[in-house]
N, C-alpha and C. Protein backbone atom coordinates (compact mmCIF):
# COMPACT_ATOMS: atom_id res chain seq x y z
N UNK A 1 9.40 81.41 31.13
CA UNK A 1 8.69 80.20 30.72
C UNK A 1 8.00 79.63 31.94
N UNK A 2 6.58 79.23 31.60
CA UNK A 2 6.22 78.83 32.76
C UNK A 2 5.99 77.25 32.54
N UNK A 3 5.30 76.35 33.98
CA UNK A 3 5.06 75.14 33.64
C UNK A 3 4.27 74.55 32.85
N UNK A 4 3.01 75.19 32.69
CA UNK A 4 2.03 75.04 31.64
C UNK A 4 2.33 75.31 30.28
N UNK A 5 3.74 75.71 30.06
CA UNK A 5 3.96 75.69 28.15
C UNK A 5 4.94 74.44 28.53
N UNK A 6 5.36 73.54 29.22
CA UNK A 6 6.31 72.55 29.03
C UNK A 6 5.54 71.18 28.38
N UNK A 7 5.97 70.85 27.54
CA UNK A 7 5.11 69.52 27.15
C UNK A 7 5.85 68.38 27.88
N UNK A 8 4.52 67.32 28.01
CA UNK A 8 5.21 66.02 28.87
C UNK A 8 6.31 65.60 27.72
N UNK A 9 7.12 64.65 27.92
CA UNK A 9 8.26 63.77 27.33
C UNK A 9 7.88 62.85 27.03
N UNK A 10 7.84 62.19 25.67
CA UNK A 10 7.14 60.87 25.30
C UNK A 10 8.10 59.52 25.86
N UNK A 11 9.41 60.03 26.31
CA UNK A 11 9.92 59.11 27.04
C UNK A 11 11.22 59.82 27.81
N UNK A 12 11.68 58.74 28.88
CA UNK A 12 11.83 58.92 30.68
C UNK A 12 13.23 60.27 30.52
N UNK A 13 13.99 60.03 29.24
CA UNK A 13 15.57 60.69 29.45
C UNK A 13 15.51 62.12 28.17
N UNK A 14 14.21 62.46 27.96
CA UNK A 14 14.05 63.74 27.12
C UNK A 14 13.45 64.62 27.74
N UNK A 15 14.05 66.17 27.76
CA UNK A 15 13.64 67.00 28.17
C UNK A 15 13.35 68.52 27.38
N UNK A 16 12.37 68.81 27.85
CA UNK A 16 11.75 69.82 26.92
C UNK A 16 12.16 71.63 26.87
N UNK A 17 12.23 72.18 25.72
CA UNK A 17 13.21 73.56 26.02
C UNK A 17 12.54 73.99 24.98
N UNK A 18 11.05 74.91 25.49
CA UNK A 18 10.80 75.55 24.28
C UNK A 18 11.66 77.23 23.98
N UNK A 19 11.32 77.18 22.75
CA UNK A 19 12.02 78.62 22.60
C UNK A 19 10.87 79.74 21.77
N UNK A 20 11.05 80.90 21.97
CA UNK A 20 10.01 81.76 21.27
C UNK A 20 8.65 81.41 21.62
N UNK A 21 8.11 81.11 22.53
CA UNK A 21 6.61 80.69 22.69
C UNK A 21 5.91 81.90 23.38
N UNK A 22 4.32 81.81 22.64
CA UNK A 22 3.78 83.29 23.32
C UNK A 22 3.59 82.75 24.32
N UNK A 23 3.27 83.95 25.81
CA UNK A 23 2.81 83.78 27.19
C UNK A 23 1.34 83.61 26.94
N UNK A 24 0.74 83.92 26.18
CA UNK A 24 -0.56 83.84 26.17
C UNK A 24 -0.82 83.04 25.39
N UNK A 25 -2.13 82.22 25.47
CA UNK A 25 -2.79 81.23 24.34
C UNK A 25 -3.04 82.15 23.24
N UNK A 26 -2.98 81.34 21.81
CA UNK A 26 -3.03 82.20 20.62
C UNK A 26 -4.76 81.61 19.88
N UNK A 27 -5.34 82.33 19.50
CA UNK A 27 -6.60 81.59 18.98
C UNK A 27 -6.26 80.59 17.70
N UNK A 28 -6.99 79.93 17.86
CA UNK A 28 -6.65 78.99 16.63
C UNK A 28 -7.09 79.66 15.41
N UNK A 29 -6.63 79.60 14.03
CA UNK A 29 -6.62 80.03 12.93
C UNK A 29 -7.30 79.33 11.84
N UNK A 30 -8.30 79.91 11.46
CA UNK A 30 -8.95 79.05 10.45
C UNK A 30 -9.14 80.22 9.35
N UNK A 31 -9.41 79.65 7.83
CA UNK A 31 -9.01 80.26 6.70
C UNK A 31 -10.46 80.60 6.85
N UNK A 32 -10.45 82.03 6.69
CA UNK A 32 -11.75 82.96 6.15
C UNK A 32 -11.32 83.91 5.42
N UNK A 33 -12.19 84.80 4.72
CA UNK A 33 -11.85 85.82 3.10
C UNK A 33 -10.61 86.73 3.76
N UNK A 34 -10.36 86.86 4.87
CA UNK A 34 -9.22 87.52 5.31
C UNK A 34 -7.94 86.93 5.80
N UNK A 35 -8.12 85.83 6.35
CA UNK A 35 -7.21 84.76 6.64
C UNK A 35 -6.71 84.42 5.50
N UNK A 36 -5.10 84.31 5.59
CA UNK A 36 -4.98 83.64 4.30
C UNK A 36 -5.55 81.92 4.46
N UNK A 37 -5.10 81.58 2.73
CA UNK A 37 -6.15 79.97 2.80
C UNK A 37 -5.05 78.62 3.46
N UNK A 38 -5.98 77.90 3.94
CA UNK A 38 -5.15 77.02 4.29
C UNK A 38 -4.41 76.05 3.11
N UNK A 39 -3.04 75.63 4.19
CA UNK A 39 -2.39 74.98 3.21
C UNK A 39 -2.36 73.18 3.35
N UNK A 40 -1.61 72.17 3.03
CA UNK A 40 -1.79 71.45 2.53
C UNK A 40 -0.45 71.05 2.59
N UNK A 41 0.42 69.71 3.57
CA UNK A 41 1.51 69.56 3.06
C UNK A 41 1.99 68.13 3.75
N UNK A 42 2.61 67.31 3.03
CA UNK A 42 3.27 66.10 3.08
C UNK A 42 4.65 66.40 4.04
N UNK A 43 4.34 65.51 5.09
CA UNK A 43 6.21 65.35 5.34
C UNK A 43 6.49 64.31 5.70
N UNK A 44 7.80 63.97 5.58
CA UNK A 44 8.00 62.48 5.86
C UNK A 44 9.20 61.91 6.09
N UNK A 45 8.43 60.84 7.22
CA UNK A 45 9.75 60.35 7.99
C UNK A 45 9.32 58.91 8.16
N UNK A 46 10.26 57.69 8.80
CA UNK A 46 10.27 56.81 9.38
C UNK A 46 8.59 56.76 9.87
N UNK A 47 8.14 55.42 10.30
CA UNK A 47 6.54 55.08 10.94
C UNK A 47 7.11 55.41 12.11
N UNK A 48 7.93 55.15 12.45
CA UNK A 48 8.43 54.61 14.01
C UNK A 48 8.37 56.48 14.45
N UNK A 49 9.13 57.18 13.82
CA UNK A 49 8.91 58.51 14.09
C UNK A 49 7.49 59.54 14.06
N UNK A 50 7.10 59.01 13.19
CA UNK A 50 6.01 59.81 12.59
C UNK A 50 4.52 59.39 13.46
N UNK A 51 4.74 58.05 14.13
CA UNK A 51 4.01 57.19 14.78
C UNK A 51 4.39 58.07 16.67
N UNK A 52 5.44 58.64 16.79
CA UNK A 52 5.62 58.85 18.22
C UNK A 52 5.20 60.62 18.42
N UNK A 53 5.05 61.09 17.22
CA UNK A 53 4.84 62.32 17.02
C UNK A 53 3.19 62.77 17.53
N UNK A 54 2.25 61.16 17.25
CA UNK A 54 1.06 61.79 17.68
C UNK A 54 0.56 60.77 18.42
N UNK A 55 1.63 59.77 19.21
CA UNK A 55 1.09 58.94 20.50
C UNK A 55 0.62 59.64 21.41
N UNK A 56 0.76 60.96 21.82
CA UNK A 56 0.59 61.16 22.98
C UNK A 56 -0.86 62.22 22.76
N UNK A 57 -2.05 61.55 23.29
CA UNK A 57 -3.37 62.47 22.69
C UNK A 57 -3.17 64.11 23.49
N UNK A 58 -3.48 64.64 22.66
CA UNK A 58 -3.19 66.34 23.12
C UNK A 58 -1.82 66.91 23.34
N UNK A 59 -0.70 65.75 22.55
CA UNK A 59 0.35 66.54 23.00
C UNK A 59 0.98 66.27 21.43
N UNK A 60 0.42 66.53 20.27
CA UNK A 60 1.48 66.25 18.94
C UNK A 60 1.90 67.43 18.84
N UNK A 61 2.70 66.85 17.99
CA UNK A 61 4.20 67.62 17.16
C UNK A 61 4.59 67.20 16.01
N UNK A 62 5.23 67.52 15.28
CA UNK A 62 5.72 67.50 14.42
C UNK A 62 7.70 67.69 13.91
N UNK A 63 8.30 67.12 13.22
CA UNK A 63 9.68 67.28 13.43
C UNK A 63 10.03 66.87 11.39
N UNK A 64 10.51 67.46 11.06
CA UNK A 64 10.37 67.73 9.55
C UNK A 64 12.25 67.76 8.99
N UNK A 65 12.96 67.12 8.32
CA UNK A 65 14.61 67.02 7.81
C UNK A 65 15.52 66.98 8.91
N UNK A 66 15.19 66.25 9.93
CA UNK A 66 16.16 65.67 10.50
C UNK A 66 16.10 67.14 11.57
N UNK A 67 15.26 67.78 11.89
CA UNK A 67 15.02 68.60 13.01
C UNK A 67 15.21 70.15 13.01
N UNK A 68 15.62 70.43 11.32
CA UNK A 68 15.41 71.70 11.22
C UNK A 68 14.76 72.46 11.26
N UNK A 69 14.60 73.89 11.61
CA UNK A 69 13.33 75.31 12.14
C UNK A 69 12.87 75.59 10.82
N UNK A 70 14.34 75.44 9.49
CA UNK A 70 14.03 76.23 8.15
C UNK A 70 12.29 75.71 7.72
N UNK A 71 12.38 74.78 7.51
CA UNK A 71 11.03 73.76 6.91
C UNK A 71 10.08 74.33 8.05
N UNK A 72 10.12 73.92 9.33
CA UNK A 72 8.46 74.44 9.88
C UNK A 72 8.39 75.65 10.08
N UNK A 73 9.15 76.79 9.39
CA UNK A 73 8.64 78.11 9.66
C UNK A 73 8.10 78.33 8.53
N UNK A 74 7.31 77.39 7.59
CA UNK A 74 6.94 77.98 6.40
C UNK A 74 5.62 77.22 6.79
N UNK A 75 4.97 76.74 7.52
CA UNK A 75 3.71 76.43 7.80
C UNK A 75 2.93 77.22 9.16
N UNK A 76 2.17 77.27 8.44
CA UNK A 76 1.12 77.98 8.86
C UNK A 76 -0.10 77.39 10.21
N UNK A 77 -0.32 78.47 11.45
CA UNK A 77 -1.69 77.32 11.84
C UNK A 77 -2.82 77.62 11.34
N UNK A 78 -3.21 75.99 11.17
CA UNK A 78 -4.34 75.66 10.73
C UNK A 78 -4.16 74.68 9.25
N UNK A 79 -2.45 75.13 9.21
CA UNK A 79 -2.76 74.37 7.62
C UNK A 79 -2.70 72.85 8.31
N UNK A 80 -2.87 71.95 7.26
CA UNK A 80 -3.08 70.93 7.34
C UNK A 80 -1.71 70.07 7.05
N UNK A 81 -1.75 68.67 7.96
CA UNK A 81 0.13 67.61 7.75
C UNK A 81 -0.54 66.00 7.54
N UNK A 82 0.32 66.13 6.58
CA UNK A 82 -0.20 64.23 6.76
C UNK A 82 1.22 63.95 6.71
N UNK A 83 1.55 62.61 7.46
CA UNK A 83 2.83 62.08 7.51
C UNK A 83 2.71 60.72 6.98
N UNK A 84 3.65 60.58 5.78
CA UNK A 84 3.96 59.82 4.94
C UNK A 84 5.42 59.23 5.02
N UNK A 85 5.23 57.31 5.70
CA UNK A 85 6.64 57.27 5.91
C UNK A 85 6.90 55.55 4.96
N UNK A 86 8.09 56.12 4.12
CA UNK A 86 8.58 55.17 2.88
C UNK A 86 8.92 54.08 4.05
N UNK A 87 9.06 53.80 5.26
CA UNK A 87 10.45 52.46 5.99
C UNK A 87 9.42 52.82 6.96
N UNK A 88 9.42 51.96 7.91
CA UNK A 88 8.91 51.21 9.51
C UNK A 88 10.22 52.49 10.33
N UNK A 89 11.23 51.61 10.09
CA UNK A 89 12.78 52.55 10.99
C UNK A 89 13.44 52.98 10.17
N UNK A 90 14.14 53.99 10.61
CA UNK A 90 15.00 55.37 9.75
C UNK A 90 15.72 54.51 9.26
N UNK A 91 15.85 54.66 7.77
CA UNK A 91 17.63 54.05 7.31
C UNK A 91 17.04 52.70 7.29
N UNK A 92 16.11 51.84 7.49
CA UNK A 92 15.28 50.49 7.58
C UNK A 92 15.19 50.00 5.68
N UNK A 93 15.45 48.71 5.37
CA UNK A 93 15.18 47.94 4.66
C UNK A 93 13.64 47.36 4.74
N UNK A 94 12.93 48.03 5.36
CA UNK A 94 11.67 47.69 6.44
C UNK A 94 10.39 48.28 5.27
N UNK A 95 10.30 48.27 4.07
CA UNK A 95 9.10 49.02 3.49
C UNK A 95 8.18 49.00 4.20
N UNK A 96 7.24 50.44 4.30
CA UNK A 96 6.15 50.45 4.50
C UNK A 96 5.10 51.24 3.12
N UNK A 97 5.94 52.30 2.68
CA UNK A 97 4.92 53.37 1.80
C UNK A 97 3.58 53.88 2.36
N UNK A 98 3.49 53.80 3.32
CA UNK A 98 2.02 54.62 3.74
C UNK A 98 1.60 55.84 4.32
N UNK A 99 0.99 56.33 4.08
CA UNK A 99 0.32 57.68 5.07
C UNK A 99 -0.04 57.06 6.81
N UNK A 100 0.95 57.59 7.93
CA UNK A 100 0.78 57.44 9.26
C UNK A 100 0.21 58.07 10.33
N UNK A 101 -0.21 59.30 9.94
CA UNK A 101 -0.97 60.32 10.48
C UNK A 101 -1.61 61.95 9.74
N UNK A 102 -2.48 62.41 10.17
CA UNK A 102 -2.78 63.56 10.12
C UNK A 102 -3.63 64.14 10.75
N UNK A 103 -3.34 65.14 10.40
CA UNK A 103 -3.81 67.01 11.33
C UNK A 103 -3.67 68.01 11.52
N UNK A 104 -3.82 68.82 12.01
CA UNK A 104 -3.93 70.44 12.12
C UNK A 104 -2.60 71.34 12.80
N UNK A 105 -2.47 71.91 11.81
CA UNK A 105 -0.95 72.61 12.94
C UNK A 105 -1.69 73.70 13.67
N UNK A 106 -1.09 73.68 15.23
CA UNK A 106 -1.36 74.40 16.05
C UNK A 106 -0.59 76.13 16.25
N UNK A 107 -1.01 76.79 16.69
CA UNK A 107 -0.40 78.19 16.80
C UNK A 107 0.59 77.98 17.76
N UNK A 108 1.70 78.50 17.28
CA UNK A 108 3.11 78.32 17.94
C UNK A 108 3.97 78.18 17.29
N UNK A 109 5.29 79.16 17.10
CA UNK A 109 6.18 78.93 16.62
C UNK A 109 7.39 78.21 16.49
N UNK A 110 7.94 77.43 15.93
CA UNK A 110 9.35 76.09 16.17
C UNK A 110 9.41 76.25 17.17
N UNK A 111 9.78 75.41 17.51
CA UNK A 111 10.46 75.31 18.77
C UNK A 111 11.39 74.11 19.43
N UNK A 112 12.71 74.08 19.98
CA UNK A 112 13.60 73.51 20.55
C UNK A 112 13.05 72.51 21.32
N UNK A 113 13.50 71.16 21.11
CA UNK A 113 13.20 69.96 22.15
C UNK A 113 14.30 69.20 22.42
N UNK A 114 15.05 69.08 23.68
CA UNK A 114 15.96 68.40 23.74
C UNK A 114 15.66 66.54 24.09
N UNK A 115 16.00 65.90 22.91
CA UNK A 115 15.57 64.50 23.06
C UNK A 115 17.19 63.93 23.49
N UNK A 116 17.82 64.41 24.11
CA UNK A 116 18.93 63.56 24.79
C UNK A 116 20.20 63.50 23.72
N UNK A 117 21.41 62.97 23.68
CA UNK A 117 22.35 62.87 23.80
C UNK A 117 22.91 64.29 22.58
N UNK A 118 22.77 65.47 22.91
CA UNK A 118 22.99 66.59 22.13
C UNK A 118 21.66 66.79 20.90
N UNK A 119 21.06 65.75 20.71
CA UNK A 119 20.52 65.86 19.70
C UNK A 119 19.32 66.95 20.08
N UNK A 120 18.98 68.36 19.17
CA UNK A 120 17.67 69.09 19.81
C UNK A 120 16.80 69.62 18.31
N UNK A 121 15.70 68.86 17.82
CA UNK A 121 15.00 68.96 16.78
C UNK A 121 14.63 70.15 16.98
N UNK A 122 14.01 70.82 16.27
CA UNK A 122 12.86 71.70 16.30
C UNK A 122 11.47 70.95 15.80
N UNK A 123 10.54 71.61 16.59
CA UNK A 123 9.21 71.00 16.21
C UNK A 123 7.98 71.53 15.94
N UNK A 124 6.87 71.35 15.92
CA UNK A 124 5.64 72.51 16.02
C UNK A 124 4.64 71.34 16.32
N UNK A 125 3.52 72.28 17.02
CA UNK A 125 2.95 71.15 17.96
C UNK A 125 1.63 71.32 16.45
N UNK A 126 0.98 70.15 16.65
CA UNK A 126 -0.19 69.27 15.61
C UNK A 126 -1.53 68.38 16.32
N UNK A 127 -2.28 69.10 16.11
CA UNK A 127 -3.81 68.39 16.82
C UNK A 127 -4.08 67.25 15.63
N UNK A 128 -3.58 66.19 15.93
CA UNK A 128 -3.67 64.84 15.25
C UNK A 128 -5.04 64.71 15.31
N UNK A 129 -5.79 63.70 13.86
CA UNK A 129 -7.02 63.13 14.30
C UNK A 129 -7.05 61.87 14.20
N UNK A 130 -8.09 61.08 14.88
CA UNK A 130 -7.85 59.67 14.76
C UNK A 130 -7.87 59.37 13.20
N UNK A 131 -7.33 58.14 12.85
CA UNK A 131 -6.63 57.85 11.80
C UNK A 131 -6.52 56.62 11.36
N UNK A 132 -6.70 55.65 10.11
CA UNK A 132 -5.62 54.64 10.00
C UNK A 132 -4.75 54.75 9.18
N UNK A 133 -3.71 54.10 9.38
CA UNK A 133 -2.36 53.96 8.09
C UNK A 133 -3.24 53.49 6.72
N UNK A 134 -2.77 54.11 5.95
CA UNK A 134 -3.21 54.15 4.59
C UNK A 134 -2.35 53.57 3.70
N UNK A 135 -2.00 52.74 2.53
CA UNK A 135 -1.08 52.33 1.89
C UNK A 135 -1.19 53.62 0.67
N UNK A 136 0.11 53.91 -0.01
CA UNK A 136 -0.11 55.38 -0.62
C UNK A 136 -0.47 54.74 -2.29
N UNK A 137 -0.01 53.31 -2.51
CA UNK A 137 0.10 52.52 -3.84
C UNK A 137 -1.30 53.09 -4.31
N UNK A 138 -2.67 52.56 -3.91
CA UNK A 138 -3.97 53.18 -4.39
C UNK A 138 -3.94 54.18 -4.44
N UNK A 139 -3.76 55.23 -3.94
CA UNK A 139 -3.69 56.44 -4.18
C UNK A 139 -2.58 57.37 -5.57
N UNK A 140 -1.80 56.67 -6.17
CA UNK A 140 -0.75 57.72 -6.70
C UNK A 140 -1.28 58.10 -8.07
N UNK A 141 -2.60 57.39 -8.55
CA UNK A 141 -2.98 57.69 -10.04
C UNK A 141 -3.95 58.89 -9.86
N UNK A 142 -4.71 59.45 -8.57
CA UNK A 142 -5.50 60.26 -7.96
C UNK A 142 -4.73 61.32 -7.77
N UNK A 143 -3.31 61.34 -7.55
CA UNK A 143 -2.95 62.37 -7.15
C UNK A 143 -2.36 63.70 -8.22
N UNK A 144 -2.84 65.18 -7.70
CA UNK A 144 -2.02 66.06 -8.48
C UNK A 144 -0.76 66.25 -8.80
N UNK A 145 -0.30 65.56 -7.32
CA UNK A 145 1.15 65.86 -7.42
C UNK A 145 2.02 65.41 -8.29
N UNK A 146 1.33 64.27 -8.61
CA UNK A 146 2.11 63.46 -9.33
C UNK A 146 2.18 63.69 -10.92
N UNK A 147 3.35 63.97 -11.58
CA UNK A 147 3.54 64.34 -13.02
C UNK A 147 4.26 63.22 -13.56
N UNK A 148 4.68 61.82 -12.94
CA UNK A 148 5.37 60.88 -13.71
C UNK A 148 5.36 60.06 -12.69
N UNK A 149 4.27 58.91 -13.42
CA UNK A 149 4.06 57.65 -12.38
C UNK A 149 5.35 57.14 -11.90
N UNK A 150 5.77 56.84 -12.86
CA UNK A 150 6.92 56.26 -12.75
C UNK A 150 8.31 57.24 -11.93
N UNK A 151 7.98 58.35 -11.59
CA UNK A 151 9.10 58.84 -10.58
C UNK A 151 8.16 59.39 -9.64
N UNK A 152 7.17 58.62 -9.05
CA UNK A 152 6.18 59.38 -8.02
C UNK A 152 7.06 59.57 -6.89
N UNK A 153 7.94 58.76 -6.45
CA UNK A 153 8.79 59.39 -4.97
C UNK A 153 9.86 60.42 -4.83
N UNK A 154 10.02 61.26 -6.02
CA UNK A 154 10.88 62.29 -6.11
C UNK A 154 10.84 63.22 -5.17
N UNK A 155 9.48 63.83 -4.65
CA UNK A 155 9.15 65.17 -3.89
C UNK A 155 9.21 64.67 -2.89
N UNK A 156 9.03 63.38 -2.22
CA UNK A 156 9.27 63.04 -1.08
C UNK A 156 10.91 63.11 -0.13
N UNK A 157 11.39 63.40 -1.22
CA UNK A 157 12.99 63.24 -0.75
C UNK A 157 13.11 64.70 -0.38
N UNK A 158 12.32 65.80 -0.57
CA UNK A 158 12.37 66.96 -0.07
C UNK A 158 11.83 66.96 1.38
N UNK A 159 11.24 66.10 2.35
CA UNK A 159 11.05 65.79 3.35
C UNK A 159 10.34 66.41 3.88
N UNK A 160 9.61 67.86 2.93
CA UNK A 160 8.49 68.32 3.29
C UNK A 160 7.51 68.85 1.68
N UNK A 161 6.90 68.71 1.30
CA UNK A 161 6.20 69.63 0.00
C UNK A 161 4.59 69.82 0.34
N UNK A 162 4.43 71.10 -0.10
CA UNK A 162 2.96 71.50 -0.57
C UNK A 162 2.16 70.62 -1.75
N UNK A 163 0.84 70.07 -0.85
CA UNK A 163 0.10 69.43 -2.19
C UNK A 163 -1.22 70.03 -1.88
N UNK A 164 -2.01 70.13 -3.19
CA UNK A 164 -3.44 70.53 -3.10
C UNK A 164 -4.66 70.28 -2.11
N UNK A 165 -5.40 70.84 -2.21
CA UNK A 165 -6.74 70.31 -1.15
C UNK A 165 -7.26 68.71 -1.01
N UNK A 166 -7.31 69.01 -3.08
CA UNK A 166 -7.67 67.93 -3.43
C UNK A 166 -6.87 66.35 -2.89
N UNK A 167 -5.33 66.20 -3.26
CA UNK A 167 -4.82 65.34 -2.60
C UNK A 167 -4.64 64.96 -0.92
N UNK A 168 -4.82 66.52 -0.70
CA UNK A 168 -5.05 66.27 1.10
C UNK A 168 -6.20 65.44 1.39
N UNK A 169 -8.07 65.55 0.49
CA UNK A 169 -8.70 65.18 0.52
C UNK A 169 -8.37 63.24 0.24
N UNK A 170 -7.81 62.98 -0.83
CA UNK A 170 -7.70 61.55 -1.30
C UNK A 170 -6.49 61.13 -0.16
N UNK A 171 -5.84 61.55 0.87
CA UNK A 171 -5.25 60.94 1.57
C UNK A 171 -6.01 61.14 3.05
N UNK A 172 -6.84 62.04 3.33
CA UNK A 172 -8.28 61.82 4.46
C UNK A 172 -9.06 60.55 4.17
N UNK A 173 -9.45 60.42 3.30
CA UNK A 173 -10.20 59.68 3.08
C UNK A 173 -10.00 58.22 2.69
N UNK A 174 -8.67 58.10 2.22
CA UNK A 174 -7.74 56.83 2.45
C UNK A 174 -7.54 56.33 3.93
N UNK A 175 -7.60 57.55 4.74
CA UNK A 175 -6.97 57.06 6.51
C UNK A 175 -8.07 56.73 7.18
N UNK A 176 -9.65 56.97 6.59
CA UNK A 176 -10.46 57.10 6.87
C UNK A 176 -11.09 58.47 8.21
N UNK A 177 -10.00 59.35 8.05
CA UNK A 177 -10.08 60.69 9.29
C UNK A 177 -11.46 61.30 9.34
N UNK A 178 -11.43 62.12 9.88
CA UNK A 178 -12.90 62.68 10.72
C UNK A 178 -12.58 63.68 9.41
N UNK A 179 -12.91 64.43 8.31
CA UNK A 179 -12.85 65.36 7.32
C UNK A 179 -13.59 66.39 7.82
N UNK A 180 -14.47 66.66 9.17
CA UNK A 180 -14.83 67.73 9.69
C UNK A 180 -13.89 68.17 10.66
N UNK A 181 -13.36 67.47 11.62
CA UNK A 181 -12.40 67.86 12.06
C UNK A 181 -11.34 68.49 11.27
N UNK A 182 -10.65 67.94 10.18
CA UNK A 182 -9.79 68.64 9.20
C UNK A 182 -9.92 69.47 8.21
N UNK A 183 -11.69 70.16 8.50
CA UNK A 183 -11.95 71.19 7.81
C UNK A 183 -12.12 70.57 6.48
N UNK A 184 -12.12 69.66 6.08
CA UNK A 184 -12.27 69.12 4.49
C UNK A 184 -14.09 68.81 4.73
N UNK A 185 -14.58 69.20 5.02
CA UNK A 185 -16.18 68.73 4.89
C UNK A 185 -17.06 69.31 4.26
């Protein structure tokens, strides 16, 4: 491992331990008739989390059920993440319901981050685009995902799901994001 795959620490007492990373830069992946197509997927956590994931410009990530590899080895680079967080703080009485970020997953496989006291997520790094928080309320009669207004927060408790282009589109355009940057243009 060299110094140039270590990512900075978004704060003073976390230290970084990637695992499986290529030595070489990987080209970025975009969906053409041979590529498979890009995907499309919700995950969601706390603002407070989901908010520290893409403070740092050129250095996001992503961290998906409480820090398991199972969930981000099923995304792809290039597919597309929006982070959708029900509470402000984990376990918070704090509503928020909104969309807090999105962007592009980068080439690289999970990987190990030690954020201090034993705790070590796995993560995958994410070229965030600028963004605003979106409230998701306007949005849930637009969406595919949704098969029963009235139990729209069911799939969210899976802490990661696949949704269509189309809803990726109605939550770009809720955040007001760059849709060329995210390939939606």
């Amino acid at each position: 491992m060299n110094d140039a795959m270590l990512q900075q620490a978004l704060w003073q007492d976390a230290e970084t331990l990637r695992l499986s990373m290529p030595t070489t830069p990987t080209p970025t992946v975009a969906a053409t008739s041979t590529a498979p197509a890009r995907r499309n997927w919700i995950a969601v956590a706390c603002a407070q989390h989901a908010r520290r994931g893409c403070a740092t410009p050129g250095a996001g990530y992503m961290q998906v059920c409480h820090g398991k590899a199972a969930p981000l080895q099923r995304i792809q680079p290039g597919d597309r993440v929006a982070y959708y967080a029900p509470t402000v703080t984990m376990g918070g009485k704090d509503r928020l319901q909104a969309f807090v970020s999105i962007g592009l997953v980068l080439p690289g496989a999970p990987y190990a981050f030690d954020m201090g006291g034993g705790f070590v997520p796995f993560r995958k790094d994410v070229a965030y685009v600028p963004a605003r928080e979106a409230p998701i309320a306007p949005l849930l009669d637009g969406f595919e995902f949704v098969d029963d207004r009235a139990r729209w927060g069911n799939k969210f408790r899976f802490g990661l799901f696949c949704v269509s282009e189309h809803d990726m589109r109605l939550i770009a355009q809720a955040m007001e994001a760059d849709m060329a940057r995210l390939h939606l243009g």
